[in-house]
Protein backbone atom coordinates (compact mmCIF):
# COMPACT_ATOMS: atom_id res chain seq x y z
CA UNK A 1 72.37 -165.72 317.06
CA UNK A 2 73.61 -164.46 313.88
CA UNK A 3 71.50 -162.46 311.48
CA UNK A 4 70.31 -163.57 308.54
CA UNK A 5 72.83 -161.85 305.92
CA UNK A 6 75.86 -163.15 307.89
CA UNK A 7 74.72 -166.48 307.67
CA UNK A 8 73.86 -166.11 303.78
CA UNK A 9 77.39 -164.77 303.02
CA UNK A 10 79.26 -167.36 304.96
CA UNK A 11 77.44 -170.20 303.43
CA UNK A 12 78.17 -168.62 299.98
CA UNK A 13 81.70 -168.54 301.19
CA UNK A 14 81.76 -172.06 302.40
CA UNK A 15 81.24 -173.27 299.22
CA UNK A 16 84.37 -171.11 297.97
CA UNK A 17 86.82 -172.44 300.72
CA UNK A 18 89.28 -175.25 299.76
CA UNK A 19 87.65 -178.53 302.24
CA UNK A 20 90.87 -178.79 303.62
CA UNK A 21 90.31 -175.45 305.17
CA UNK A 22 87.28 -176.72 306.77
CA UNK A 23 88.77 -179.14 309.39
CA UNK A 24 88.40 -179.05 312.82
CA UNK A 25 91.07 -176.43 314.07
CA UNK A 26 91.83 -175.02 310.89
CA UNK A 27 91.66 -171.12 310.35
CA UNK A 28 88.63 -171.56 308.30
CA UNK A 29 86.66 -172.77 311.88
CA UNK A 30 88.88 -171.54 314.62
CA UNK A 31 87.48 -169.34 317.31
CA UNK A 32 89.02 -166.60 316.08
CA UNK A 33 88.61 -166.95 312.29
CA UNK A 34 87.66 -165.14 309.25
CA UNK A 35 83.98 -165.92 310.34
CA UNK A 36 84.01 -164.04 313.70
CA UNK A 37 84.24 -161.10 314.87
CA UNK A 38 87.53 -161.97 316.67
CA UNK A 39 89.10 -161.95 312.83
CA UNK A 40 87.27 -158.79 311.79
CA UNK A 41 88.03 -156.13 314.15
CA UNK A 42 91.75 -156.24 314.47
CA UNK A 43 91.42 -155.70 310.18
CA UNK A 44 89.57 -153.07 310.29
CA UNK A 45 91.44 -151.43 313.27
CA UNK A 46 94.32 -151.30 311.52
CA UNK A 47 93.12 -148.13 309.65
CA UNK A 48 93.66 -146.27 312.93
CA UNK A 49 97.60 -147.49 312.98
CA UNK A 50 97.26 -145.97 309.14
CA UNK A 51 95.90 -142.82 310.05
CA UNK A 52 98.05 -142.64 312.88
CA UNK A 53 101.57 -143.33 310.67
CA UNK A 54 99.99 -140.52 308.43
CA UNK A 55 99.88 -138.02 311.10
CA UNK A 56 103.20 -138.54 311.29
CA UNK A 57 103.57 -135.94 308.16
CA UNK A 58 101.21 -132.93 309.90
CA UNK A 59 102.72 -130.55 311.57
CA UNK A 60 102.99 -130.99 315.34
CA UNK A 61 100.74 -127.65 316.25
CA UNK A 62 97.59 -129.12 314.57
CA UNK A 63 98.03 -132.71 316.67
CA UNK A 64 94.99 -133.50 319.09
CA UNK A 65 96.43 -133.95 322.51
CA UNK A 66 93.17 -135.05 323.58
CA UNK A 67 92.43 -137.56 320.69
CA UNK A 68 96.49 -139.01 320.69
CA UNK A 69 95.72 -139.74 324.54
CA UNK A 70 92.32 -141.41 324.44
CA UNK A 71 93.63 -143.54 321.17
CA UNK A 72 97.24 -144.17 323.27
CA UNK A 73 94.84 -145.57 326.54
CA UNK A 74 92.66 -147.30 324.41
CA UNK A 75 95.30 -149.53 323.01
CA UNK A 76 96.87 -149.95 326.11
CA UNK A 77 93.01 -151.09 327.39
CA UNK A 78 92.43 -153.07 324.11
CA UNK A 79 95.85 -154.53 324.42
CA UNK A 80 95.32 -156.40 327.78
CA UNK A 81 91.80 -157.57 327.06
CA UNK A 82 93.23 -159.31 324.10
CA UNK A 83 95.34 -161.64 326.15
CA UNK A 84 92.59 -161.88 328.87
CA UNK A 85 89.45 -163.35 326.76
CA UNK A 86 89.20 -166.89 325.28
CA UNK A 87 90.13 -166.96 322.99
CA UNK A 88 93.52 -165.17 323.11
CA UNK A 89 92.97 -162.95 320.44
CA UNK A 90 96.53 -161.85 319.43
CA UNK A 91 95.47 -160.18 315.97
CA UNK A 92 93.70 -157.82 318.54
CA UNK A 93 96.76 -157.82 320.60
CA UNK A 94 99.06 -156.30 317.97
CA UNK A 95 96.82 -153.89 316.09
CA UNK A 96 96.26 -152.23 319.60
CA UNK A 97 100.20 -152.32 320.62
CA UNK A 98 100.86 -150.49 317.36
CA UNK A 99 97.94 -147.86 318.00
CA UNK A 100 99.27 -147.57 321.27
CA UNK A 101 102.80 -146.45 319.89
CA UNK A 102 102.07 -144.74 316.78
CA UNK A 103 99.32 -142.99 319.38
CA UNK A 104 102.63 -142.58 321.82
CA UNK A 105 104.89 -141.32 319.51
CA UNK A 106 102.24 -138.33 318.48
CA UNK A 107 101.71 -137.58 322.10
CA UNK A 108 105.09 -136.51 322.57
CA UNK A 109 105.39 -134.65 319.47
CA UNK A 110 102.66 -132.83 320.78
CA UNK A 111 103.98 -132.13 324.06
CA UNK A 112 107.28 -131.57 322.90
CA UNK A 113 106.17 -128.52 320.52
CA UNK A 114 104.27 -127.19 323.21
CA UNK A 115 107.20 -127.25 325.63
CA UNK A 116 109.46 -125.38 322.95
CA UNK A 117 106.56 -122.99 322.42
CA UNK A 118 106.79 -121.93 326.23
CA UNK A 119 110.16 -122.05 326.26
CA UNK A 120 110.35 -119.35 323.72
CA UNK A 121 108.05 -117.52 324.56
CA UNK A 122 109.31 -117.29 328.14
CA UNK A 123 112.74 -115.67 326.94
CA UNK A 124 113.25 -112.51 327.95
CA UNK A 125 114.14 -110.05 325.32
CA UNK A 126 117.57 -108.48 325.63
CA UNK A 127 118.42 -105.22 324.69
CA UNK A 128 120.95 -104.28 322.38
CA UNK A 129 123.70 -101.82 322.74
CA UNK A 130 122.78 -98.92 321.11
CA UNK A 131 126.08 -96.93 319.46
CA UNK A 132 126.88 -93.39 320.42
């Protein structure tokens, strides 16, 4: 039940398509194609695994530990659905690996500059000698 303006823009695109694309089984009509949203979402997910490899850059005090660990489960989450549906959609499969790690990777960082924080904090200050 698609609406209206979907169906309008894929019939305009129809008529752009080479025919060949149009067989039976071709990318043009397969199940997971350009005109589903099996094609669609994986694209436009990718702009988290970009946002993600940008974060790289920011410092590792003003990383969400919160968002990095609800992105880092929902790839893992995404990542199995992907396989499990019909169709196997592995577009969605790979997008979600690579929010997964990029989501992984800033996790740690995280963690790991909080665990030096403590750790420095937690020194005790020695004294010095002072000379007579």
């Amino acid at each position: 039940m698609a609406s209206n303006v979907y169906k309008a823009i894929i019939a305009s695109a129809d008529k752009v398509v080479p025919k060949s694309w149009h067989a039976p089984g071709s990318l043009w009509n397969h199940a997971a194609g350009p005109k589903t949203v099996f094609f669609w979402a994986p694209c436009f997910k990718w702009g988290l695994v970009v946002a993600g490899l940008s974060d790289l850059r920011r410092p590792a005090d003003q990383l969400s530990i919160n968002t990095s660990a609800s992105l880092l489960a929902t790839g893992i989450i995404w990542s199995r659905y992907s396989l499990v549906i019909i169709p196997k959609n592995y577009a969605l499969f790979s997008v979600n690996v690579f929010v997964a790690l990029t989501q992984m990777i800033q996790l740690y960082r995280a963690w790991d500059f909080n665990r030096k924080k403590a750790l420095t904090e937690a020194k005790p200050v020695t004294a010095t000698p002072v000379k007579a």
